[in-house]
Every structure is written in C-alpha cells, then in structure tokens.
Protein backbone atom coordinates (compact mmCIF):
# COMPACT_ATOMS: atom_id res chain seq x y z
CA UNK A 1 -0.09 182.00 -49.10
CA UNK A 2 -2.76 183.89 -49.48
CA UNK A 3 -5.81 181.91 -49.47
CA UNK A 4 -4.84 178.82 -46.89
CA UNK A 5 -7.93 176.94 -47.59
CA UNK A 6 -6.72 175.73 -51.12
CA UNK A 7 -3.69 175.12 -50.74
CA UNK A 8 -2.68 171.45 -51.12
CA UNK A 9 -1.76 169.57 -47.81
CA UNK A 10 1.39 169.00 -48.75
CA UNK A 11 2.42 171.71 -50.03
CA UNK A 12 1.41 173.38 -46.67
CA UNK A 13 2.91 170.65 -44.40
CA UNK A 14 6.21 171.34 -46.68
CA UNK A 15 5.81 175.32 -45.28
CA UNK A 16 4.84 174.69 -41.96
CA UNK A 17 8.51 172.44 -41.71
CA UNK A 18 9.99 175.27 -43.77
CA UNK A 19 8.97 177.85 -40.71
CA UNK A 20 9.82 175.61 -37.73
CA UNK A 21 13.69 175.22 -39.64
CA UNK A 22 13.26 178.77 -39.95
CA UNK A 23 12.15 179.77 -36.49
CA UNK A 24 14.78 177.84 -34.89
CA UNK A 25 17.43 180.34 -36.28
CA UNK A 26 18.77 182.30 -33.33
CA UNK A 27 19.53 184.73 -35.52
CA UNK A 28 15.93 185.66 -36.69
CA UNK A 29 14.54 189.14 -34.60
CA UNK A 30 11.66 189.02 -32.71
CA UNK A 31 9.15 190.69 -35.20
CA UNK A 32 10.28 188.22 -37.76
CA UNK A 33 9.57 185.54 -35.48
CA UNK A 34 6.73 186.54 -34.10
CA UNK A 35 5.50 186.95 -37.95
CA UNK A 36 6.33 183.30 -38.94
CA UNK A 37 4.95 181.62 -35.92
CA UNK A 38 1.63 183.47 -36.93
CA UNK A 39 1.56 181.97 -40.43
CA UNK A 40 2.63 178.44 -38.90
CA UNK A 41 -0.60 178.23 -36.40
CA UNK A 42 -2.35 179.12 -39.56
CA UNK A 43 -1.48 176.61 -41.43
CA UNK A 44 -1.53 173.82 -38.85
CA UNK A 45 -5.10 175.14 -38.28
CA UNK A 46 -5.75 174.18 -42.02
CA UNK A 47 -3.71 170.87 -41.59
CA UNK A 48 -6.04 169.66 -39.13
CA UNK A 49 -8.84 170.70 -39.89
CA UNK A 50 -8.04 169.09 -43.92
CA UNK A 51 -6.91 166.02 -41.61
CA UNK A 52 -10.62 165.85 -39.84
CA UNK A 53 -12.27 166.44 -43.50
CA UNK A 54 -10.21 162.95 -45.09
CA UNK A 55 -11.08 161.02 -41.58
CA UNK A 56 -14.43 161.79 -42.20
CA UNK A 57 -14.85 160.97 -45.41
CA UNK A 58 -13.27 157.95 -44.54
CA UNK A 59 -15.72 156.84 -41.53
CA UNK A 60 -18.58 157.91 -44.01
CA UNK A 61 -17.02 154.63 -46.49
CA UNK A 62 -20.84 152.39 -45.94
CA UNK A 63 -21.74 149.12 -47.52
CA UNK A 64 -24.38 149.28 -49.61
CA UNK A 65 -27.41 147.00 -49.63
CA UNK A 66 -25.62 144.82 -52.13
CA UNK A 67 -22.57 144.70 -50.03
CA UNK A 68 -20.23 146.56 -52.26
CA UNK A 69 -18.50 149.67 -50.68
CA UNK A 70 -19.56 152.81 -51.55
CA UNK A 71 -18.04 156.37 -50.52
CA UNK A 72 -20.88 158.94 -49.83
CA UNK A 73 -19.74 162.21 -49.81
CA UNK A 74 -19.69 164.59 -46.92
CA UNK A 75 -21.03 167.74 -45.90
CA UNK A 76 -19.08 169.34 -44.02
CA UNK A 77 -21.53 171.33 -41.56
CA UNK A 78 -23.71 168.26 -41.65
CA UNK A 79 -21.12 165.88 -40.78
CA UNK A 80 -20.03 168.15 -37.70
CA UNK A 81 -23.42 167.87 -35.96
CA UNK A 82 -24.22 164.25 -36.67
CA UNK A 83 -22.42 161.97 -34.47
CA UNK A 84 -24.01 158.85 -35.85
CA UNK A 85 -21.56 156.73 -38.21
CA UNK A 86 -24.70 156.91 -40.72
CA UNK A 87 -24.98 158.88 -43.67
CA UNK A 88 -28.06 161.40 -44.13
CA UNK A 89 -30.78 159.79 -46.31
C-alpha cells in the first residue's frame, strides 16, 4: 500500500485485521514482525485520522435558515483550529 491516504477505509481496516492474524503467528521472525507492526501503526494512523474527518463532517451537518439540513463541507486545516460547532461564513 503505497499511498495510505487513498486507500478506502475498509479496505485498510480489512489489512490492519489481516496483520494482527498475521502477527500473532509464533512462527513469524522478528524482522518480519517488526516490518508488519510498522505498516499496522500506519494504517491505524490513517483509520483514525479518516474516522476524525467523517465525525467532523458529521458535527458540521447545520440547519439552515429555512430549517432544512444542510451538510457544509469541511476543511480540513480549518476545521482543526476552530472549536466552535459553526461553520466559517
């Protein structure tokens, strides 16, 4: 997996099980292991931090003045250093 930050949450949850099955092997040598659990902190890096992209997206769901819901998209560095629940204007 060469570029982690496209690849498809599930698709990299459905690795990162693949690795932990695989890491529990006794049989595995250390090098091997060591090489696995670096591509599984990897990916649970990108899990969360795809995770922490949907949940804010989510909290940015507003009503509008009309009262219907809309979704406003996020940016990502702006929604990291606003901590109000409001959308930019």
């Amino acid at each position: 997996m060469s570029e982690l930050k496209d690849v498809k949450y599930e698709d990299a949850l459905k690795r990162l099980e693949k690795l932990v099955a695989e890491l529990d092997k006794s049989e595995l040598d250390l090098e091997t292991r060591l090489k696995k659990f670096e591509e599984g902190t990897k990916l649970a890096r990108v899990l969360l931090k795809k995770l922490d992209q949907a949940k804010k997206k989510v909290q940015m769901l507003v009503k509008t003045q009309v009262g219907d819901a809309a979704l406003v998209p996020v940016d990502d560095d702006l929604a990291e250093d606003d901590d109000t629940d409001e959308p930019a204007a």
